[in-house]
Protein backbone atom coordinates (compact mmCIF):
# COMPACT_ATOMS: atom_id res chain seq x y z
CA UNK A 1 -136.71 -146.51 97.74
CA UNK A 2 -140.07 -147.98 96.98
CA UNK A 3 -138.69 -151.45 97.59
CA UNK A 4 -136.95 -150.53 100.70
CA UNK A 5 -140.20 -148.87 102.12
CA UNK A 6 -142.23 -152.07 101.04
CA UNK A 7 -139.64 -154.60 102.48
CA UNK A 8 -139.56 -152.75 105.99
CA UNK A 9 -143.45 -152.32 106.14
CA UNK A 10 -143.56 -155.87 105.51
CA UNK A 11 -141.08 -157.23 108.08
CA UNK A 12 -142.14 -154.06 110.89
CA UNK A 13 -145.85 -155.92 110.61
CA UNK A 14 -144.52 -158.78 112.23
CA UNK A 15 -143.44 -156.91 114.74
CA UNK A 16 -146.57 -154.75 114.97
CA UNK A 17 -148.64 -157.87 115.25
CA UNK A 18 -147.20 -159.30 117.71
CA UNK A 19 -147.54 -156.43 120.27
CA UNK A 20 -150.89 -156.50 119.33
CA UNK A 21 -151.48 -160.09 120.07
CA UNK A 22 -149.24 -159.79 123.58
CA UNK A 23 -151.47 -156.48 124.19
CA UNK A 24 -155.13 -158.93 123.73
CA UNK A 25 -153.74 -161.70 126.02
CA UNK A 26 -151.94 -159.15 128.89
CA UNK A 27 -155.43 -157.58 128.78
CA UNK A 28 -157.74 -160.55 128.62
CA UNK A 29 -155.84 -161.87 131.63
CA UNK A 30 -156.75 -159.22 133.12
CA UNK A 31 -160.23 -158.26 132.49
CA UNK A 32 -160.76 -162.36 133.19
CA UNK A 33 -159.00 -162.75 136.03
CA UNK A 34 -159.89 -159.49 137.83
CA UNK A 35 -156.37 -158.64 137.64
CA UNK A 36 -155.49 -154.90 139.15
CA UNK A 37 -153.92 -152.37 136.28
CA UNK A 38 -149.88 -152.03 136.71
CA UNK A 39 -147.39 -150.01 135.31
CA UNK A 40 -146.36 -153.27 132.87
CA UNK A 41 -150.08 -152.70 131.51
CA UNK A 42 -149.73 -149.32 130.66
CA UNK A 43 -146.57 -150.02 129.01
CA UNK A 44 -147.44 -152.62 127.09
CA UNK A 45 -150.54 -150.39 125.79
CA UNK A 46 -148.15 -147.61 124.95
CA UNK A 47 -145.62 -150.04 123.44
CA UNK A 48 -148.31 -151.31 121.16
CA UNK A 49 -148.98 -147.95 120.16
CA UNK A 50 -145.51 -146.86 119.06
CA UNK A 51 -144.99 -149.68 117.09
CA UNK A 52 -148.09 -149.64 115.50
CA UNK A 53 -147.70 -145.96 114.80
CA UNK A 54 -144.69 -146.56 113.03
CA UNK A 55 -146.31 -149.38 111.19
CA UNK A 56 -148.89 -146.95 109.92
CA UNK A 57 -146.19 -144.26 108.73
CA UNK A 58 -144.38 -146.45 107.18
CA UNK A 59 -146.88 -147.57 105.39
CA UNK A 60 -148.68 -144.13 104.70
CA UNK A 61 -144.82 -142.74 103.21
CA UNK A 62 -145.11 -146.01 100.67
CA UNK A 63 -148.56 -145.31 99.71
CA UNK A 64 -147.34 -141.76 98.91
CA UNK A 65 -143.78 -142.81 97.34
CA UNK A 66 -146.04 -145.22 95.17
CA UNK A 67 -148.70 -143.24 94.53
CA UNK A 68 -145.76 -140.70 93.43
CA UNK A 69 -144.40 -143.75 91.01
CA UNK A 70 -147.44 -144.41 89.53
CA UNK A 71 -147.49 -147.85 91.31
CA UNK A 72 -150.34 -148.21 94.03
CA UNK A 73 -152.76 -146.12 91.51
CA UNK A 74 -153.78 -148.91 89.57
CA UNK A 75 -155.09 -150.86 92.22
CA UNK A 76 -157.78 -149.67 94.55
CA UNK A 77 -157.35 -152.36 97.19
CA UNK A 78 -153.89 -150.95 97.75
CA UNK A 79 -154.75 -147.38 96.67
CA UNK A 80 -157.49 -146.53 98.75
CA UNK A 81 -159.24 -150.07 101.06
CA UNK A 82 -155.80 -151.18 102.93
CA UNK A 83 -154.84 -147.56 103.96
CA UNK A 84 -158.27 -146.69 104.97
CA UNK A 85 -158.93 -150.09 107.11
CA UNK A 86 -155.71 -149.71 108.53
CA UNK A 87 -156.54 -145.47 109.59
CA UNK A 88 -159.65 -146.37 111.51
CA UNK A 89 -157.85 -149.39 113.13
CA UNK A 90 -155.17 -146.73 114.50
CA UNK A 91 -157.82 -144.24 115.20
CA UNK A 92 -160.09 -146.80 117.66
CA UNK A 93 -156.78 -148.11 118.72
CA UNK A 94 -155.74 -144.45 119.90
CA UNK A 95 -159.85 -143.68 120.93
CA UNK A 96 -159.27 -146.83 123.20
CA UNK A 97 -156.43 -145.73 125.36
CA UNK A 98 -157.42 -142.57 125.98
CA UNK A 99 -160.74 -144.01 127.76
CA UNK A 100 -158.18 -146.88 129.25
CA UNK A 101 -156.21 -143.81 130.85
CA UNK A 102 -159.83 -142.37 132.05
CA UNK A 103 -161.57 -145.24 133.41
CA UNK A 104 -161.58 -146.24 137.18
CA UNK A 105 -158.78 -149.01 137.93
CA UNK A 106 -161.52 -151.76 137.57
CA UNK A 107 -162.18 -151.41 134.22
CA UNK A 108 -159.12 -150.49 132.92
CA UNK A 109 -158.53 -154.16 131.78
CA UNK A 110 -161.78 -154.95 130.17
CA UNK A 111 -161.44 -151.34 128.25
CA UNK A 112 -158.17 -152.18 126.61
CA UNK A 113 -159.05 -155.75 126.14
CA UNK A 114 -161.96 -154.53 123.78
CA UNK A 115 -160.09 -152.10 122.35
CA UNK A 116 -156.97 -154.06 121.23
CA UNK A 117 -159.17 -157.04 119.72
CA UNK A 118 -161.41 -154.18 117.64
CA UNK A 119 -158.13 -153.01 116.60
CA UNK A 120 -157.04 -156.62 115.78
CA UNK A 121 -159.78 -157.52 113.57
CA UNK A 122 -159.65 -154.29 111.72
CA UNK A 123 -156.40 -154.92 110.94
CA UNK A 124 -157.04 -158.40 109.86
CA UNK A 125 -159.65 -157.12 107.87
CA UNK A 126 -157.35 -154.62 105.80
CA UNK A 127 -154.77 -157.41 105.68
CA UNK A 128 -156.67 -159.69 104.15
CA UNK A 129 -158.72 -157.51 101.26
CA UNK A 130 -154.80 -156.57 99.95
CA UNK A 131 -154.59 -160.05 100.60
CA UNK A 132 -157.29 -161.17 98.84
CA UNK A 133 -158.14 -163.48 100.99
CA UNK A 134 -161.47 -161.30 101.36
């Protein structure tokens, strides 16, 4: 099961990143180009959100399967750094869209846009420490 978990977390990221990165541009556009806010916006916000969701449970149900093992334990970068990075990337991600769904129609853009490149370089961050790139 471990395996399983670990194979689908890794491929799912893929996925999960690029939302993110269609999510930064959509919303850069945007903010840059005084673009209005559209239904497509909003759904691309909430898309990014599922996916990134699941992304996070996935991963939060192989920390626990491996912490279970006796497999994550012995390494704090996994056992404690990646899950953390990646909890407060999810938690400004979800901060973010509920001032996106608050904020006027002008600023909608420039709201997200911040918000989904924070979220992005959080995520880098926890990426690369398990990495080790960092």
């Amino acid at each position: 099961m471990y395996n399983f978990l670990l194979m689908a977390h890794s491929g799912w990221r893929y996925l999960a990143l690029l939302v993110l990165a269609v999510a930064v541009v959509k919303y850069l556009i945007g903010w840059l180009g005084n673009g209005g806010w559209s239904k497509l916006d909003r759904q691309i916000g909430l898309i990014t959100g599922i996916v990134n969701d699941i992304q996070l449970l996935v991963g939060l149900i192989l920390w626990a399967v491996g912490a279970g093992m006796g497999i994550v334990g012995a390494n704090i970068t996994r056992t404690v750094e990646h899950p953390v990075w990646m909890l407060i990337a999810i938690v400004v991600m979800h901060i973010g869209q509920a001032r996106v769904k608050k904020a006027a129609d002008g600023s909608k853009a420039r709201i997200a846009a911040i918000t989904f490149i924070a979220t992005g370089l959080l995520v880098a961050v926890g990426v690369a420490r398990i990495t080790g790139v960092m």
